[in-house]
PDB file of N, CA and C in Angstrom:
ATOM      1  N   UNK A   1       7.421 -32.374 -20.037  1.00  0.00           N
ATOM      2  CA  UNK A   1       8.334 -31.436 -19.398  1.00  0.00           C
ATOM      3  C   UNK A   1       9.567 -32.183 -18.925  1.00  0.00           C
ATOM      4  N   UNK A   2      10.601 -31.477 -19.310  1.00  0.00           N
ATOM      5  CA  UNK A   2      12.086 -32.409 -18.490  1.00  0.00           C
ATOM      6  C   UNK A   2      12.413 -31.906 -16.966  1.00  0.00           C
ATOM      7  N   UNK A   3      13.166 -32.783 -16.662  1.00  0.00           N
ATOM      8  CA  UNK A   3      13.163 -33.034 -14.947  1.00  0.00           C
ATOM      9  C   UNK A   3      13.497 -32.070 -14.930  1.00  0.00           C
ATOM     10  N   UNK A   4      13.799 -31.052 -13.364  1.00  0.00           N
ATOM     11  CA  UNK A   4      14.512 -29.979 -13.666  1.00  0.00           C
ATOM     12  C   UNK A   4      16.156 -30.651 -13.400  1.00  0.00           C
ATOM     13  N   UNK A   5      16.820 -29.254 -13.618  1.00  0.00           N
ATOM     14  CA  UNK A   5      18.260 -29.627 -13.786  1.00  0.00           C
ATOM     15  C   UNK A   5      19.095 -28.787 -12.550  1.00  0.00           C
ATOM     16  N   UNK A   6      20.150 -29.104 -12.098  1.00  0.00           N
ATOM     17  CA  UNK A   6      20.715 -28.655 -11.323  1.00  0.00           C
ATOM     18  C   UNK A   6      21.761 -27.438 -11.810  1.00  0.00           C
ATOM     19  N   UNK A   7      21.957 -26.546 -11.609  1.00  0.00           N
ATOM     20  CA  UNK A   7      23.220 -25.715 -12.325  1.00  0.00           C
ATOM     21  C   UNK A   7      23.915 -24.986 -11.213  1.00  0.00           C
ATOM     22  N   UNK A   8      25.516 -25.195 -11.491  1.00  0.00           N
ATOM     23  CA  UNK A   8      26.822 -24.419 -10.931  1.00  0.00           C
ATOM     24  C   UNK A   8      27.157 -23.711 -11.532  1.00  0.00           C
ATOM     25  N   UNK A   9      27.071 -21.923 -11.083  1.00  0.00           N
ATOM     26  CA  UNK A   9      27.877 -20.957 -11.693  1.00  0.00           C
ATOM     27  C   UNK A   9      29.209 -20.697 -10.667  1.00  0.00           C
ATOM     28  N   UNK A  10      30.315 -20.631 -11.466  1.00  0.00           N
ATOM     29  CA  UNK A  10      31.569 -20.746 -10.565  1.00  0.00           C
ATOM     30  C   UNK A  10      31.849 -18.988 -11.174  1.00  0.00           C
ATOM     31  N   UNK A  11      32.626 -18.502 -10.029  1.00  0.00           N
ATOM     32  CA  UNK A  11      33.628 -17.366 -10.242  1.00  0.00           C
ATOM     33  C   UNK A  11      32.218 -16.110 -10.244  1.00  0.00           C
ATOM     34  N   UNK A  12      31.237 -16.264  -9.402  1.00  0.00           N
ATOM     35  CA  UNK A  12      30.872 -15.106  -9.699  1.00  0.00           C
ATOM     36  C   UNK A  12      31.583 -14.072  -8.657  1.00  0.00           C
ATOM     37  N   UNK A  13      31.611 -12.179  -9.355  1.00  0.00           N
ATOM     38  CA  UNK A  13      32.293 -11.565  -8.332  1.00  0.00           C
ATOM     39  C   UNK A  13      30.982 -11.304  -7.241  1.00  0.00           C
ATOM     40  N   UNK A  14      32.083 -10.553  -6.094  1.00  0.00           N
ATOM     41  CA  UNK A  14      31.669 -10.158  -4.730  1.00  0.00           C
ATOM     42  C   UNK A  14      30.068  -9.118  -5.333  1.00  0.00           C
ATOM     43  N   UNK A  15      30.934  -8.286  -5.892  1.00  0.00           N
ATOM     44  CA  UNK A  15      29.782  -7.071  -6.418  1.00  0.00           C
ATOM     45  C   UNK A  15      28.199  -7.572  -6.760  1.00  0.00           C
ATOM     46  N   UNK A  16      28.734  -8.976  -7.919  1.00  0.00           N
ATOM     47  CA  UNK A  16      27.140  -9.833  -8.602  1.00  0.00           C
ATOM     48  C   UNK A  16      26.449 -10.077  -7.181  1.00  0.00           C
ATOM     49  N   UNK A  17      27.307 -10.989  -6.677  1.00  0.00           N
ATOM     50  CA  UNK A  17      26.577 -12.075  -5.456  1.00  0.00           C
ATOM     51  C   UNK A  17      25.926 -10.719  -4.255  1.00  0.00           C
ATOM     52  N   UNK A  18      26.600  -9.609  -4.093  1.00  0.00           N
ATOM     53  CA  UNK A  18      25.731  -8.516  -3.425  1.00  0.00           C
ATOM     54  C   UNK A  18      25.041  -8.432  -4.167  1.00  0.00           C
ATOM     55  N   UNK A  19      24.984  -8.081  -5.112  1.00  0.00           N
ATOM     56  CA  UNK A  19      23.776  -7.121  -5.784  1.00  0.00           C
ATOM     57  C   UNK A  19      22.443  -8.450  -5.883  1.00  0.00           C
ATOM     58  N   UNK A  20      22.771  -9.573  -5.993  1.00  0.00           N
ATOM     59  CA  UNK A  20      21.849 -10.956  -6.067  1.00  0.00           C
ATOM     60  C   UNK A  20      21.263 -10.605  -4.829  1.00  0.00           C
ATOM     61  N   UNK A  21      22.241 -10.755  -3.907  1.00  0.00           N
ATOM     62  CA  UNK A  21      21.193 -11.264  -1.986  1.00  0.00           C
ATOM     63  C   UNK A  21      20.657  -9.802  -1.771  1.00  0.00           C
ATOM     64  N   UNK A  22      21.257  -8.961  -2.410  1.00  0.00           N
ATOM     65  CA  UNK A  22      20.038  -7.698  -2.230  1.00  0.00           C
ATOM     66  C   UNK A  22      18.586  -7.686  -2.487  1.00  0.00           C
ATOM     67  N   UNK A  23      18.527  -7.947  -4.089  1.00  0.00           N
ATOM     68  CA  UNK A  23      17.405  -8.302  -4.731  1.00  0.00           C
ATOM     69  C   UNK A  23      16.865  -9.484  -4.287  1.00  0.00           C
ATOM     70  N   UNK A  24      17.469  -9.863  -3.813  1.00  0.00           N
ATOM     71  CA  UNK A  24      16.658 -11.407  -2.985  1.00  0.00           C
ATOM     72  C   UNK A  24      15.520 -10.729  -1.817  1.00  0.00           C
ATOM     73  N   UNK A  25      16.641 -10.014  -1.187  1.00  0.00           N
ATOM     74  CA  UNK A  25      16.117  -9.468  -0.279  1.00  0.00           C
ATOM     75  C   UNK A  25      14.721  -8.490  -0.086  1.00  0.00           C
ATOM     76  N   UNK A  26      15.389  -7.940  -1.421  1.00  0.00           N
ATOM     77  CA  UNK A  26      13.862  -6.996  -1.606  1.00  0.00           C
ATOM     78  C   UNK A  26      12.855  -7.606  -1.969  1.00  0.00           C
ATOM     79  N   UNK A  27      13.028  -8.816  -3.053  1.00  0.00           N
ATOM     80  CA  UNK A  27      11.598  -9.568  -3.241  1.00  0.00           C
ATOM     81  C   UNK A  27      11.372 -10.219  -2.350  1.00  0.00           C
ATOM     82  N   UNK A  28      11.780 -10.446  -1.378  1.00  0.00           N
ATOM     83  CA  UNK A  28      11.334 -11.640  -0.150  1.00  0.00           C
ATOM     84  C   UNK A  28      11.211 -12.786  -0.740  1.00  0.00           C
ATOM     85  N   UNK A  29      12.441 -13.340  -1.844  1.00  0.00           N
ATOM     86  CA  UNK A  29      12.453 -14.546  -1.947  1.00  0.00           C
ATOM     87  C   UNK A  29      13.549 -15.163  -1.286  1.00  0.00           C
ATOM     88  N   UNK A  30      13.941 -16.415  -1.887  1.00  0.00           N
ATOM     89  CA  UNK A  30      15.355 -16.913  -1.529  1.00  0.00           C
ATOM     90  C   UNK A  30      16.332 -16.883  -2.465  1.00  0.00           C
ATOM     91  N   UNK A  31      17.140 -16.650  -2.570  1.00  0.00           N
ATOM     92  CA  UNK A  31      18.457 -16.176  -3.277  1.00  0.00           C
ATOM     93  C   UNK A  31      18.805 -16.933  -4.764  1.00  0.00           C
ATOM     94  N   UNK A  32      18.142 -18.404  -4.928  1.00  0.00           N
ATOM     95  CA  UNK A  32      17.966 -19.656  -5.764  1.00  0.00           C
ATOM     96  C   UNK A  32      16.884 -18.987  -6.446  1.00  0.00           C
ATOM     97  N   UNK A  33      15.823 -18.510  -6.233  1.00  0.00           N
ATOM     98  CA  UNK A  33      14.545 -18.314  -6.699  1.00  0.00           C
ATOM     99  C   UNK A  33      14.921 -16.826  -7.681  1.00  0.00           C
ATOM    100  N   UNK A  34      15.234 -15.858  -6.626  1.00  0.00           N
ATOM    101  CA  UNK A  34      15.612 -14.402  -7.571  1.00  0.00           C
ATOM    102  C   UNK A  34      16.172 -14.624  -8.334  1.00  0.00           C
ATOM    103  N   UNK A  35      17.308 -15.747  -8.761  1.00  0.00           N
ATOM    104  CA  UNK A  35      18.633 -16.231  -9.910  1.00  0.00           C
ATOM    105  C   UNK A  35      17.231 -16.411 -10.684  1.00  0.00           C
ATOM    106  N   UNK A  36      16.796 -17.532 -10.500  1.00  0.00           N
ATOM    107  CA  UNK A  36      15.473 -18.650 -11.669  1.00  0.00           C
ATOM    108  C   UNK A  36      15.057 -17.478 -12.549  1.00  0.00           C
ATOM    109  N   UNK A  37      14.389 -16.437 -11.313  1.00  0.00           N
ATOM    110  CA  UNK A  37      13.479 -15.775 -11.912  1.00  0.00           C
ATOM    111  C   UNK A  37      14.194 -14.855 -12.869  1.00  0.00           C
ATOM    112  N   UNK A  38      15.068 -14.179 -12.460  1.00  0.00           N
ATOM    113  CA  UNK A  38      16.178 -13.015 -13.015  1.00  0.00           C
ATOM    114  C   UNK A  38      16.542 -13.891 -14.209  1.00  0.00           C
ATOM    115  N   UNK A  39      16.904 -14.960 -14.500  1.00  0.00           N
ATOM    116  CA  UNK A  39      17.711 -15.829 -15.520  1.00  0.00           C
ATOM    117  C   UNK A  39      16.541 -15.748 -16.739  1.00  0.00           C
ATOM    118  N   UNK A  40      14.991 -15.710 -15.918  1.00  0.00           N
ATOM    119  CA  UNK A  40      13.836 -16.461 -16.866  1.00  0.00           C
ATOM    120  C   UNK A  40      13.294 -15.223 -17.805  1.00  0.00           C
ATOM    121  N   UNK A  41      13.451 -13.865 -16.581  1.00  0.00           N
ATOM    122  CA  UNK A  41      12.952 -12.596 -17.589  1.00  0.00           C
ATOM    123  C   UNK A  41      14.017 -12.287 -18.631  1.00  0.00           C
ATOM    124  N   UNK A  42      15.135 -12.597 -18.317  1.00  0.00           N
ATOM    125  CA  UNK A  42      16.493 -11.779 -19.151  1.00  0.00           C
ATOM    126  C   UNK A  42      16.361 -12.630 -20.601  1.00  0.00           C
ATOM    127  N   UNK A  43      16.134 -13.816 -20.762  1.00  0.00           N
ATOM    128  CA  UNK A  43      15.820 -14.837 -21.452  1.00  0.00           C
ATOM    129  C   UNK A  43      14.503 -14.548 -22.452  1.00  0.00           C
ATOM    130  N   UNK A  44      13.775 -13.533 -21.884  1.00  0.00           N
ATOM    131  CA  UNK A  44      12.006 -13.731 -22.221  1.00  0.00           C
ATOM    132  C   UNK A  44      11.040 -15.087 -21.997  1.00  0.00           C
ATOM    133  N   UNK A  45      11.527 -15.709 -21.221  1.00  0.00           N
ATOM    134  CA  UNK A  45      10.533 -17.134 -20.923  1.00  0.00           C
ATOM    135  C   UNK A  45       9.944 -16.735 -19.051  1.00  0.00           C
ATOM    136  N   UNK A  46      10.029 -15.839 -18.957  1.00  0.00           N
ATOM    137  CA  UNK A  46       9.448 -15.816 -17.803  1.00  0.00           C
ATOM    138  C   UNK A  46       7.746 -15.827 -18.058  1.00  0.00           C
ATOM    139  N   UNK A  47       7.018 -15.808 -16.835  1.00  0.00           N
ATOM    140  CA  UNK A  47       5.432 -15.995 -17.333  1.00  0.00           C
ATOM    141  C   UNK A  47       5.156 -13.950 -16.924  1.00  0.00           C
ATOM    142  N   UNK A  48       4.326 -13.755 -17.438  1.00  0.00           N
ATOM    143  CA  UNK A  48       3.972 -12.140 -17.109  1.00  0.00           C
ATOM    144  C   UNK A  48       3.323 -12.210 -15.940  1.00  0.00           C
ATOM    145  N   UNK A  49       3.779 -11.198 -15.511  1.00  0.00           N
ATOM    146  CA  UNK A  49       3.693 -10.677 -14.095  1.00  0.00           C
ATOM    147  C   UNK A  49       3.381  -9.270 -14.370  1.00  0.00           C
ATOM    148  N   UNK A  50       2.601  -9.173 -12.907  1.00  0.00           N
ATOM    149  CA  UNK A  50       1.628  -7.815 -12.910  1.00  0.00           C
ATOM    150  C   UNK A  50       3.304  -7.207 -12.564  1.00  0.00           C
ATOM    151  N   UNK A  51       3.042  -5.732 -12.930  1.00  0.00           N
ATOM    152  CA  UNK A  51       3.677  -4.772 -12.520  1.00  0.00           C
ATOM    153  C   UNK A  51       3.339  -4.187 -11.026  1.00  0.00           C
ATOM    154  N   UNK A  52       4.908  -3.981 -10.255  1.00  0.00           N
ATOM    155  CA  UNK A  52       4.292  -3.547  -8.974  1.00  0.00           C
ATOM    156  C   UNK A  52       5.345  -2.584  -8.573  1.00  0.00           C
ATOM    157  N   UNK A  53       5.370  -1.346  -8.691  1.00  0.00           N
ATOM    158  CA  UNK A  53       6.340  -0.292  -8.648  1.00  0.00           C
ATOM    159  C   UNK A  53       6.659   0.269  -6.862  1.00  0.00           C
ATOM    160  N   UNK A  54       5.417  -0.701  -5.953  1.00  0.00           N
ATOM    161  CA  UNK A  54       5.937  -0.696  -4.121  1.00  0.00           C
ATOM    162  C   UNK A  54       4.972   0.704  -4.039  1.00  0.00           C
ATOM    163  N   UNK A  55       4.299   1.118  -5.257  1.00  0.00           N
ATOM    164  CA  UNK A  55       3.380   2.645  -4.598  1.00  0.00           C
ATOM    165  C   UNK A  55       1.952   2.367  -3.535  1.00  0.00           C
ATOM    166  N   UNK A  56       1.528   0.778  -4.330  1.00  0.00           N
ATOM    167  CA  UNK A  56      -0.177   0.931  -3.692  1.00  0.00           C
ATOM    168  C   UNK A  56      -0.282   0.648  -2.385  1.00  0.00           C
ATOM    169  N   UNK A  57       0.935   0.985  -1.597  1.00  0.00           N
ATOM    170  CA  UNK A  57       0.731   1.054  -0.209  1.00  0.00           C
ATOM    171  C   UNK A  57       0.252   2.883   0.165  1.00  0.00           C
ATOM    172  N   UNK A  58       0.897   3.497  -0.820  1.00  0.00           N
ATOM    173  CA  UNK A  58       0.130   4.924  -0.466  1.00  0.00           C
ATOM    174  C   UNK A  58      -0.716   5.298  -1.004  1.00  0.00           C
ATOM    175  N   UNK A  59      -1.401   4.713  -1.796  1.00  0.00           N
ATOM    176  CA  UNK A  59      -2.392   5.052  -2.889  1.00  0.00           C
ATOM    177  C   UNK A  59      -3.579   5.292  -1.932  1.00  0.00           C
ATOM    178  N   UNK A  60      -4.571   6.120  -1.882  1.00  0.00           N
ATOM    179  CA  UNK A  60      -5.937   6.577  -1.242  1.00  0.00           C
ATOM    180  C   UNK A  60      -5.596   7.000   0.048  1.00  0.00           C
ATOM    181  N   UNK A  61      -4.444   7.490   0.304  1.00  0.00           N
ATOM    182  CA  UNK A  61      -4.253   7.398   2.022  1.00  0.00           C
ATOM    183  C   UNK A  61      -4.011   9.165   1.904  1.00  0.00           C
ATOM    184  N   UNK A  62      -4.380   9.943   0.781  1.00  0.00           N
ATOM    185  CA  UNK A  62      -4.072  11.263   1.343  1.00  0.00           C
ATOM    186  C   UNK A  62      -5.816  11.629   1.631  1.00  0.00           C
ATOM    187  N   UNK A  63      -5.203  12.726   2.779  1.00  0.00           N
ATOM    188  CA  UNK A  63      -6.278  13.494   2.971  1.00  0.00           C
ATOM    189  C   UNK A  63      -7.268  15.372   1.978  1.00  0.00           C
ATOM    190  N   UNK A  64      -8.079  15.412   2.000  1.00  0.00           N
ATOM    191  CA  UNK A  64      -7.973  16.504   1.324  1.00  0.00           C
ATOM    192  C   UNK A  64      -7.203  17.700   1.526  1.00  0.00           C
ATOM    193  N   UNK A  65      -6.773  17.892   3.337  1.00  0.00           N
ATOM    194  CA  UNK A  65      -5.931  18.770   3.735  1.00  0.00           C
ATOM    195  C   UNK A  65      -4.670  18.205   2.917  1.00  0.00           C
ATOM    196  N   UNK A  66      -3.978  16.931   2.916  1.00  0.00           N
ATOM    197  CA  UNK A  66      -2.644  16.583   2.324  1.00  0.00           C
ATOM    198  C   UNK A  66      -2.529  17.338   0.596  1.00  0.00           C
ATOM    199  N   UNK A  67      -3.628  16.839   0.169  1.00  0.00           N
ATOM    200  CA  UNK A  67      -3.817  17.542  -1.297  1.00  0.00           C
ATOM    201  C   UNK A  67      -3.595  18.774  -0.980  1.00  0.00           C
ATOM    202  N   UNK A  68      -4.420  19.438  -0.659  1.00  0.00           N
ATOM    203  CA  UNK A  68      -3.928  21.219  -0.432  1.00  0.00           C
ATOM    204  C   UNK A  68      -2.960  21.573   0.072  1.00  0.00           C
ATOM    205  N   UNK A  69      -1.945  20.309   0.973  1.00  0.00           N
ATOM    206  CA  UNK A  69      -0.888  21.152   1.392  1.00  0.00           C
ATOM    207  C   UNK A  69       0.295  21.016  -0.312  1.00  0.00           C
ATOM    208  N   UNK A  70      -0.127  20.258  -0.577  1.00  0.00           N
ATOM    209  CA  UNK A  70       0.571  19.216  -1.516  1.00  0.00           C
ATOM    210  C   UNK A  70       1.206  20.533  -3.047  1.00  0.00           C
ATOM    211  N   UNK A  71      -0.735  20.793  -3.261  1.00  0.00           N
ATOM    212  CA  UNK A  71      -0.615  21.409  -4.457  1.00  0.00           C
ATOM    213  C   UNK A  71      -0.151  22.643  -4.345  1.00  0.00           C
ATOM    214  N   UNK A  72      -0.237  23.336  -2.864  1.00  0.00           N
ATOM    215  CA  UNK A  72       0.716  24.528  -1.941  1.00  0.00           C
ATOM    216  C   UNK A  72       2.603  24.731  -2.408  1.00  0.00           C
ATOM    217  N   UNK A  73       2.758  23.707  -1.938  1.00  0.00           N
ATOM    218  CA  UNK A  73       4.150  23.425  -1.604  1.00  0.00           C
ATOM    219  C   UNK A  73       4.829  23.342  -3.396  1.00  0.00           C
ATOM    220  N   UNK A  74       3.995  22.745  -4.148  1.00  0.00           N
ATOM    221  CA  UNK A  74       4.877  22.207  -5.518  1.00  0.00           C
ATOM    222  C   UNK A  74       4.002  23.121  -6.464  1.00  0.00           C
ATOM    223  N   UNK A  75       3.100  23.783  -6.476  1.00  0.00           N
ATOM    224  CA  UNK A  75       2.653  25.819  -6.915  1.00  0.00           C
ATOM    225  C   UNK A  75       3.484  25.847  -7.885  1.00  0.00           C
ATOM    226  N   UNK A  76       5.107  26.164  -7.443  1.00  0.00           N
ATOM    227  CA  UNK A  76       5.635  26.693  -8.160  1.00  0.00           C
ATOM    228  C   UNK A  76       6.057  26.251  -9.420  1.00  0.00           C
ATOM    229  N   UNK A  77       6.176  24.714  -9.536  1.00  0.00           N
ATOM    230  CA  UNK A  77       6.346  24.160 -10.668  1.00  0.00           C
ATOM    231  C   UNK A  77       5.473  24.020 -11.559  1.00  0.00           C
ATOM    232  N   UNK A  78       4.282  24.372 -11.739  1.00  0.00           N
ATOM    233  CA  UNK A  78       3.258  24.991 -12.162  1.00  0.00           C
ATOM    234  C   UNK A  78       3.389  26.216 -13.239  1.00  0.00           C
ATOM    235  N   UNK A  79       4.767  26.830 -12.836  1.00  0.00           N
ATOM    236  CA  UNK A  79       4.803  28.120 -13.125  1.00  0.00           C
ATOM    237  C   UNK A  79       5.917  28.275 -14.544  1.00  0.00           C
ATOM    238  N   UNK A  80       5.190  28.646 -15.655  1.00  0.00           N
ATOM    239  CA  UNK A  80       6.626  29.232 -17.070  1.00  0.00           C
ATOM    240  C   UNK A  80       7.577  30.277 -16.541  1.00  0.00           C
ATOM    241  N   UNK A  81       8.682  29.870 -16.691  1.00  0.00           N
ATOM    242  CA  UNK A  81       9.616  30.955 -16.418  1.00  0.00           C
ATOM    243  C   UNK A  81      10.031  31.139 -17.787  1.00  0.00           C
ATOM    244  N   UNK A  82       9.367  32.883 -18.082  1.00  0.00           N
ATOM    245  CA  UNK A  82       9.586  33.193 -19.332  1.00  0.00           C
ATOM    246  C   UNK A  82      10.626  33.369 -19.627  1.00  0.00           C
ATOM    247  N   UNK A  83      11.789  33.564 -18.482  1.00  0.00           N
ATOM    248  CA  UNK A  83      12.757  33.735 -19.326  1.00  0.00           C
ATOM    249  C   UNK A  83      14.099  32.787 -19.548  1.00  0.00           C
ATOM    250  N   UNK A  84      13.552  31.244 -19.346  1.00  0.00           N
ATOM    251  CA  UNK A  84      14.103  30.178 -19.912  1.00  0.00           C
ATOM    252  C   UNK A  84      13.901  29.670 -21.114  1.00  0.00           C
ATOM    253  N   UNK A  85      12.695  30.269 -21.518  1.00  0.00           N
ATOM    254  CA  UNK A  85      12.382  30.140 -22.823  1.00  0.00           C
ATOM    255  C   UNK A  85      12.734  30.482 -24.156  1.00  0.00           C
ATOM    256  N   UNK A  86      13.346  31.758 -23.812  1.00  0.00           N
ATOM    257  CA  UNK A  86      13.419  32.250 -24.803  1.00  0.00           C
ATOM    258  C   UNK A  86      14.948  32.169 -25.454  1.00  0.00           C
TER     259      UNK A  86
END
């Protein structure tokens, strides 16, 4: 394996470098690390990583009342409106 290497990107705009320390931010990394990683998927040499879309914090937490209010409230989309159909 070669040493690692140091790299300077000059002239990036205001807009990139927000949109970077954002995504930094959201992964709870450090700002060096989100670049690595962001540089390594865009590339295809990153290693695979589970998928994590931020849901399985709500996953099993409804109640059966939540379900019934649930399938209550969104009923209607359930429903053909015949006369879009035609």
């Amino acid at each position: 394996m070669n040493a690692p290497r140091h790299l300077t990107i000059r002239d990036v705009s205001s807009e990139l470098a927000r949109s970077l320390k954002a995504e930094a931010r959201r992964r709870g990394t450090s700002l060096n690390q989100t670049v690595k990683d962001l540089l390594a998927k865009a590339l295809g040499i990153d290693s695979p990583e589970e998928f994590d879309n931020g849901l399985s914090a709500l996953a099993g937490t409804w109640t059966a009342d939540d379900l019934k209010e649930f399938e209550r409230v969104t009923g209607a989309f359930e429903e053909i409106d015949d006369e879009l159909w035609r």
